[in-house]
Protein backbone atom coordinates (compact mmCIF):
# COMPACT_ATOMS: atom_id res chain seq x y z
CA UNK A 1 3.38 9.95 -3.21
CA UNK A 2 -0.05 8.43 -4.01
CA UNK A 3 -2.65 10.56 -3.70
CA UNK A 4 -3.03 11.56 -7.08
CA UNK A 5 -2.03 8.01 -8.36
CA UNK A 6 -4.80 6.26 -6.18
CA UNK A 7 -8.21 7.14 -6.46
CA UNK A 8 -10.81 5.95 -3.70
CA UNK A 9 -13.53 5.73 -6.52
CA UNK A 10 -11.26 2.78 -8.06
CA UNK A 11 -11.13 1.32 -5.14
CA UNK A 12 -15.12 1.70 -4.53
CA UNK A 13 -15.61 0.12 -8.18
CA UNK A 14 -13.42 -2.84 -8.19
CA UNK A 15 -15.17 -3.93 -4.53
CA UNK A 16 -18.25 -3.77 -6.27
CA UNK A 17 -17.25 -6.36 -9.38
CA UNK A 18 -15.86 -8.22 -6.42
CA UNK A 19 -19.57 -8.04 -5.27
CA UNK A 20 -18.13 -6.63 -1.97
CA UNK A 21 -20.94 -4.30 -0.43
CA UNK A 22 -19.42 -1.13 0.94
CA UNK A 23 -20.97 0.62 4.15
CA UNK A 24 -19.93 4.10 4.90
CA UNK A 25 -17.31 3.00 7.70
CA UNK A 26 -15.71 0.78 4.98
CA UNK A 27 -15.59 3.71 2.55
CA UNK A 28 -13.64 6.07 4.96
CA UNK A 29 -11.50 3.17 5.71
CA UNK A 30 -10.50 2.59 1.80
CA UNK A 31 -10.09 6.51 1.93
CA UNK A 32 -7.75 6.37 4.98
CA UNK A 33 -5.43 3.63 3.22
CA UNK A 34 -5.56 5.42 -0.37
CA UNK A 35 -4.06 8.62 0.72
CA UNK A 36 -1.52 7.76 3.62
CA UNK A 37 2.02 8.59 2.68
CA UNK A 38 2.85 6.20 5.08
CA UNK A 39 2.25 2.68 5.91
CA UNK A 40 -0.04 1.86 8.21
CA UNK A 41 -1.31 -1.31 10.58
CA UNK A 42 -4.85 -2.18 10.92
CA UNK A 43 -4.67 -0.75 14.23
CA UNK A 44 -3.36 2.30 13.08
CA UNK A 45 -6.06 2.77 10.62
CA UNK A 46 -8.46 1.93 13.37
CA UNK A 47 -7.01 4.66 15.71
CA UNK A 48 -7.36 7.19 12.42
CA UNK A 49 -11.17 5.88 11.89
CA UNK A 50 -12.18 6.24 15.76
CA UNK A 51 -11.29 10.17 15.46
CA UNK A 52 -13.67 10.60 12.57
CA UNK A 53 -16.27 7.37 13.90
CA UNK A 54 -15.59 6.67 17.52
CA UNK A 55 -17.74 3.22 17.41
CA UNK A 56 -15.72 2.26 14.55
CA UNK A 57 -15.31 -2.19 15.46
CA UNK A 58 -11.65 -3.39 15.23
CA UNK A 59 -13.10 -6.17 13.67
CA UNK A 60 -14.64 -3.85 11.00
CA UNK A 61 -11.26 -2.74 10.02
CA UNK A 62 -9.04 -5.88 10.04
CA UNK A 63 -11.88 -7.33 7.66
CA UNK A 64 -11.74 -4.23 5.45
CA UNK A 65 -7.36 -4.59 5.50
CA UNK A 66 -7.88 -8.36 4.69
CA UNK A 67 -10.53 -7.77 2.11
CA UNK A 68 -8.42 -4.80 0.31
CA UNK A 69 -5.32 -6.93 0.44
CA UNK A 70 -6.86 -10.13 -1.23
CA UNK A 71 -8.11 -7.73 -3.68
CA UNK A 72 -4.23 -6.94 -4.33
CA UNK A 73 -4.90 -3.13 -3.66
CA UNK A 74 -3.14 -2.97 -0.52
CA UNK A 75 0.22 -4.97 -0.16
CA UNK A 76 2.28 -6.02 3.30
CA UNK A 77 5.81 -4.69 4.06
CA UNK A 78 7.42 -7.79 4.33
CA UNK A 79 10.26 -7.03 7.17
CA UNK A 80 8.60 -3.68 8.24
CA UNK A 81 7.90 -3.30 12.05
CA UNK A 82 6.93 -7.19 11.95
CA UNK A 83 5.40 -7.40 8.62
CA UNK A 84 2.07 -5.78 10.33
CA UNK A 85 2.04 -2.73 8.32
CA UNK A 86 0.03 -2.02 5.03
CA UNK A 87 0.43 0.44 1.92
CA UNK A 88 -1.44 1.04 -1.47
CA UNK A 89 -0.54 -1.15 -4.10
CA UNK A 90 0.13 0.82 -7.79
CA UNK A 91 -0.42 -0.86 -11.08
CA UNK A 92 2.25 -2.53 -12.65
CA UNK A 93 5.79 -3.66 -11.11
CA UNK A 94 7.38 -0.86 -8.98
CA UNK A 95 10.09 -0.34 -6.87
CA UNK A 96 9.08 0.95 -3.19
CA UNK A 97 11.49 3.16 -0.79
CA UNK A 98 10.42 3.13 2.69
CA UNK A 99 12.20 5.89 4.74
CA UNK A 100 14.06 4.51 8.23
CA UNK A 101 13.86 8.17 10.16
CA UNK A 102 10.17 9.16 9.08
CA UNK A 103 8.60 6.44 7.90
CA UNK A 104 7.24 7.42 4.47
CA UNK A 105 6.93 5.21 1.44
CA UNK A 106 7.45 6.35 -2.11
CA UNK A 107 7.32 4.56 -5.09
CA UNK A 108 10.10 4.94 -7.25
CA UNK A 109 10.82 5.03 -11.12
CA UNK A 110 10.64 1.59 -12.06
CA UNK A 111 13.00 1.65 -14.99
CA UNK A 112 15.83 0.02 -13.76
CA UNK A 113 13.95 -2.85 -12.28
CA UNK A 114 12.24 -3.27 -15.93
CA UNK A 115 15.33 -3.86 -17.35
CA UNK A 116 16.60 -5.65 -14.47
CA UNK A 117 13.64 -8.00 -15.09
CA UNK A 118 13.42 -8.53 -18.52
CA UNK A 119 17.03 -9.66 -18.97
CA UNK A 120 16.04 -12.18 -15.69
CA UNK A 121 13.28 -13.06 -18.18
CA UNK A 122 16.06 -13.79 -20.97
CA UNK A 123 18.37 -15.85 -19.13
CA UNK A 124 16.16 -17.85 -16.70
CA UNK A 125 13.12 -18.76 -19.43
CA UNK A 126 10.95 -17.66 -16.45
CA UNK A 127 7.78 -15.34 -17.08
CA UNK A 128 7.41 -12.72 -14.26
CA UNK A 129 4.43 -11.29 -13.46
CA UNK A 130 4.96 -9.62 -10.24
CA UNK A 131 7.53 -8.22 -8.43
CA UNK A 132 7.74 -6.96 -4.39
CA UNK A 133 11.25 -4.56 -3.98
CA UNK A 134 11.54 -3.19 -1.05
CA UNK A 135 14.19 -0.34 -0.49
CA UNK A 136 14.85 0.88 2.78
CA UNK A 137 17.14 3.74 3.48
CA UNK A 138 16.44 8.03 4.48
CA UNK A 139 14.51 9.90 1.99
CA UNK A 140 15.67 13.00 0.75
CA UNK A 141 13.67 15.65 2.95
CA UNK A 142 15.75 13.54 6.25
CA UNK A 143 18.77 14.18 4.69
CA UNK A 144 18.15 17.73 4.32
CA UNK A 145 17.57 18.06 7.80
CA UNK A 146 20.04 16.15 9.36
């Protein structure tokens, strides 16, 4: 899904211009929430740090996870497994499909919600500059094996 759409070095650089120092701990954890396929909690991401860094601090992590999502590039599933749970954030307004059975999370094509928005644009006079869709439903590699 995003692993060739998110790149860790973007991440890295945009921290900086924040003038956000980055220790090595931090930099594994940017790398752990870049390249899941599926959303995680802070203490999920903690669990996934300890195996690399067992003295990895909780409190390390939940400031990285609240320092990434200020930043905008991680975003919280609203209404997913109490709203705990975090995921990359993509450029640009996109559509995201979380699966029910496995719990991956794809973006989708975002064509139909461009159009969808700009003719909300036309008739309400309203500017939008962001948009959070969330679809929920069984991707297609559950389907094939039910």
């Amino acid at each position: 899904m995003r692993s060739n759409a998110i790149k860790s070095e973007d991440w890295l650089a945009e921290l900086d211009e924040s003038g956000i120092r980055v220790t090595a701990i931090q930099e594994m954890l940017i790398d752990i929430f870049a390249h899941s396929e599926y959303p995680l909690s802070t203490e999920q991401a903690w669990d996934i740090a300890r195996q690399s860094r067992p003295k990895t601090g909780r409190a390390t992590v939940y400031r990285m996870v609240e320092k990434l999502e200020n930043l905008g590039l991680i975003r919280r599933l609203h209404g997913y497994q109490g709203c705990s749970h975090f995921v990359p954030t993509l450029p640009g307004l996109m559509m995201l499909f979380i699966c029910l059975d496995c719990g991956r999370a794809d973006y989708l094509e975002s064509q139909p919600l461009d159009h969808l928005i700009q003719q909300s644009e036309d008739t309400s006079g309203h500017h939008i500059t962001d948009s959070r869709l969330q679809l929920y439903g069984i991707c297609a590699t559950c389907q094939q094996g039910a």
